[in-house]
C-alpha atoms as a PDB file:
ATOM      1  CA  UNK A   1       0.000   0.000   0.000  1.00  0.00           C
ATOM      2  CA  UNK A   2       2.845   2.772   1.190  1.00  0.00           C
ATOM      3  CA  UNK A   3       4.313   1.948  -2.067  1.00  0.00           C
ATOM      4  CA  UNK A   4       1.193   2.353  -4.300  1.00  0.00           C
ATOM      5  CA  UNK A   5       0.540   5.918  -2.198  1.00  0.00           C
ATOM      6  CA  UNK A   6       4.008   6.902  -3.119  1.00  0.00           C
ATOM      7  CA  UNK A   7       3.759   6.069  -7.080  1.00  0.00           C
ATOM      8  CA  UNK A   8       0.199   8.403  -6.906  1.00  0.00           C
ATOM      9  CA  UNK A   9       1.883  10.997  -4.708  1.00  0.00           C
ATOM     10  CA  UNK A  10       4.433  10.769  -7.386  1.00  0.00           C
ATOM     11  CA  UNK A  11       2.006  11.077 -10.489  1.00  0.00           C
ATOM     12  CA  UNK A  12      -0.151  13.994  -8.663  1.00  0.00           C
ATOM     13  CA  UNK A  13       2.075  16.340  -6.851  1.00  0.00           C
ATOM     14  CA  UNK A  14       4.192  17.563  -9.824  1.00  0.00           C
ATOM     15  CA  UNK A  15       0.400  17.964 -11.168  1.00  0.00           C
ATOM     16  CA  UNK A  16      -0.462  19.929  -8.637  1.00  0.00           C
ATOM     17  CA  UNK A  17       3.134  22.066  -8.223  1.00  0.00           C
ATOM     18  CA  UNK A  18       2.490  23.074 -11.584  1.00  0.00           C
ATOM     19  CA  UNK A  19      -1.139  23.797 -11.175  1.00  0.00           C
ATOM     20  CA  UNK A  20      -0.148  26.424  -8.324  1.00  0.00           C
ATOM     21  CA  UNK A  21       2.974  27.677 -10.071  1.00  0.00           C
ATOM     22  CA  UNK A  22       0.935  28.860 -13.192  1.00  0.00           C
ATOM     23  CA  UNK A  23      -2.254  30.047 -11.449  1.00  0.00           C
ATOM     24  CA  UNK A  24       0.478  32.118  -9.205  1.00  0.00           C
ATOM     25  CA  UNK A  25       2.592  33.527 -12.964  1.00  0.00           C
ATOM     26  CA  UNK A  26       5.845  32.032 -11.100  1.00  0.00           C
ATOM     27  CA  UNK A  27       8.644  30.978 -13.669  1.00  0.00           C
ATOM     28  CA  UNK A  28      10.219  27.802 -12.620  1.00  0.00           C
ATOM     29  CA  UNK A  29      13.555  29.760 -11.705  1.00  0.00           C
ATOM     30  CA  UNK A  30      11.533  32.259  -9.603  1.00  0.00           C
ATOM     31  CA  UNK A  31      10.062  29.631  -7.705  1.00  0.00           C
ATOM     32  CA  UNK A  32      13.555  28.358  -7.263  1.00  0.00           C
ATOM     33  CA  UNK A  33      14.813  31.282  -6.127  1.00  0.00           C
ATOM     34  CA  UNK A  34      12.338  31.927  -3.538  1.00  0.00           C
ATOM     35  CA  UNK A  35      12.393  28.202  -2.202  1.00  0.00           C
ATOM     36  CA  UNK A  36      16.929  28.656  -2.367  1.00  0.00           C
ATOM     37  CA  UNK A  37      16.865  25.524  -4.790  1.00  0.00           C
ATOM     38  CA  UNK A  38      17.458  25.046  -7.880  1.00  0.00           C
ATOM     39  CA  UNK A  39      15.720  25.780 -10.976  1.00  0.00           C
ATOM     40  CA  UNK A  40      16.094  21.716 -11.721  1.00  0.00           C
ATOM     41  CA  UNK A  41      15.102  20.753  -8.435  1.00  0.00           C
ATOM     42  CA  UNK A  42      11.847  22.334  -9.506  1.00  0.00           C
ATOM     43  CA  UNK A  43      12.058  20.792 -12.765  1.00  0.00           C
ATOM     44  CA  UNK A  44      12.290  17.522 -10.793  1.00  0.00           C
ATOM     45  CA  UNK A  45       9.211  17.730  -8.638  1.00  0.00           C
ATOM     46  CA  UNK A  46       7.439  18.661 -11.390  1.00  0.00           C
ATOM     47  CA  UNK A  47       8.282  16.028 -13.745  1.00  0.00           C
ATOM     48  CA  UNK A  48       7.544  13.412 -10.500  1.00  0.00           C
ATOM     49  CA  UNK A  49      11.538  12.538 -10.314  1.00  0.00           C
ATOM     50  CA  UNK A  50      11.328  14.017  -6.823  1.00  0.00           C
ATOM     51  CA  UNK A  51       9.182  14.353  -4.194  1.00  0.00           C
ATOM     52  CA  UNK A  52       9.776  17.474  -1.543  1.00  0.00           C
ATOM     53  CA  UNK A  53      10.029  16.776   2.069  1.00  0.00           C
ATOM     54  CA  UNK A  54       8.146  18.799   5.014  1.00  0.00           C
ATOM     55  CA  UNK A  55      10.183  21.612   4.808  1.00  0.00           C
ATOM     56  CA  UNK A  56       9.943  22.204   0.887  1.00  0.00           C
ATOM     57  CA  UNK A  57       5.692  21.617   0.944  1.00  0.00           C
ATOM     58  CA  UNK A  58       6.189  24.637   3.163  1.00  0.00           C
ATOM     59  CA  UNK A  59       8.373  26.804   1.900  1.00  0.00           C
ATOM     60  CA  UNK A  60       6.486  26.236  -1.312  1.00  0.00           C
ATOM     61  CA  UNK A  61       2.894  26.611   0.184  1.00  0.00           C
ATOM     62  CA  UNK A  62       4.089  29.974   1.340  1.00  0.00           C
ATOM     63  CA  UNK A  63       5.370  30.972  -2.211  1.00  0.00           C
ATOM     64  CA  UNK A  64       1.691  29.951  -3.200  1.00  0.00           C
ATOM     65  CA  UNK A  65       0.387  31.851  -0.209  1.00  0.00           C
ATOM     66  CA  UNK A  66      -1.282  28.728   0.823  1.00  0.00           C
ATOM     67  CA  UNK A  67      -1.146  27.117   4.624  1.00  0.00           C
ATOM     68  CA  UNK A  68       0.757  23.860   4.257  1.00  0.00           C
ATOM     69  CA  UNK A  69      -2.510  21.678   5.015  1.00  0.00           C
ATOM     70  CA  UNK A  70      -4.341  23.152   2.093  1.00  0.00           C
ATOM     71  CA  UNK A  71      -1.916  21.846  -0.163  1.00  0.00           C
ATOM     72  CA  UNK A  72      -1.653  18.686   1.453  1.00  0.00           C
ATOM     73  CA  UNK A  73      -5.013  18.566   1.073  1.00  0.00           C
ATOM     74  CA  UNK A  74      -5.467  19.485  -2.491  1.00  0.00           C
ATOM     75  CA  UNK A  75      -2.892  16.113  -3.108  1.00  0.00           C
ATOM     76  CA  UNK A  76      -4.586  13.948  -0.616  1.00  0.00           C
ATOM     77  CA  UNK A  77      -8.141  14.795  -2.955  1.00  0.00           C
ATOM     78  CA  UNK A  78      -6.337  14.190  -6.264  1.00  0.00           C
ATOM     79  CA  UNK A  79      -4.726  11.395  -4.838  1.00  0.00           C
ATOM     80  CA  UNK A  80      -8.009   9.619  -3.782  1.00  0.00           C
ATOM     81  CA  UNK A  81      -9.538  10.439  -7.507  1.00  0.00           C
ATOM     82  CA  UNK A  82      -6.610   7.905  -8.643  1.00  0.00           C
ATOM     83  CA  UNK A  83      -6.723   4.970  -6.622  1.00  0.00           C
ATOM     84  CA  UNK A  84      -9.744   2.711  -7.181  1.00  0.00           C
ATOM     85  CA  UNK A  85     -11.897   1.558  -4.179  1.00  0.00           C
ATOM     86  CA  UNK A  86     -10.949  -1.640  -2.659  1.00  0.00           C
END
């Protein structure tokens, strides 16, 4: 199961990173600049080869000017859409 919820969390966060990057008008490398990462590290959670840890959802909830839980939220929702009932 942990490994199922990580391929969603996987398919859906860079989904949603993008979705709040573009409704915000942030360029990847101003994102990056205001999370002190690199332009590719963005490029990597949004193409799925990385997930972010506690601290990055944070620091990137605030560039969204979102509370952490909301975006947890919004890939908690998405990610229930995706897996099939049991």
């Amino acid at each position: 199961m942990k490994n199922e919820r990580t391929k969603i969390t996987k398919h859906v966060m860079p989904m949603i990173l993008r979705r709040y990057r573009d409704a915000a008008g942030l360029p990847q490398q101003q994102l990056a600049d205001y999370a002190e990462v690199s332009k590719g590290s963005i490029s990597a959670l949004e193409g799925g080869r990385s997930v972010p840890n506690v601290d990055m959802l944070i620091t990137l909830a605030r560039a969204f000017g979102v509370r952490p839980g909301e975006r947890l939220d919004a890939v908690v929702d998405e990610t229930e859409k995706e897996v099939p009932p049991r």
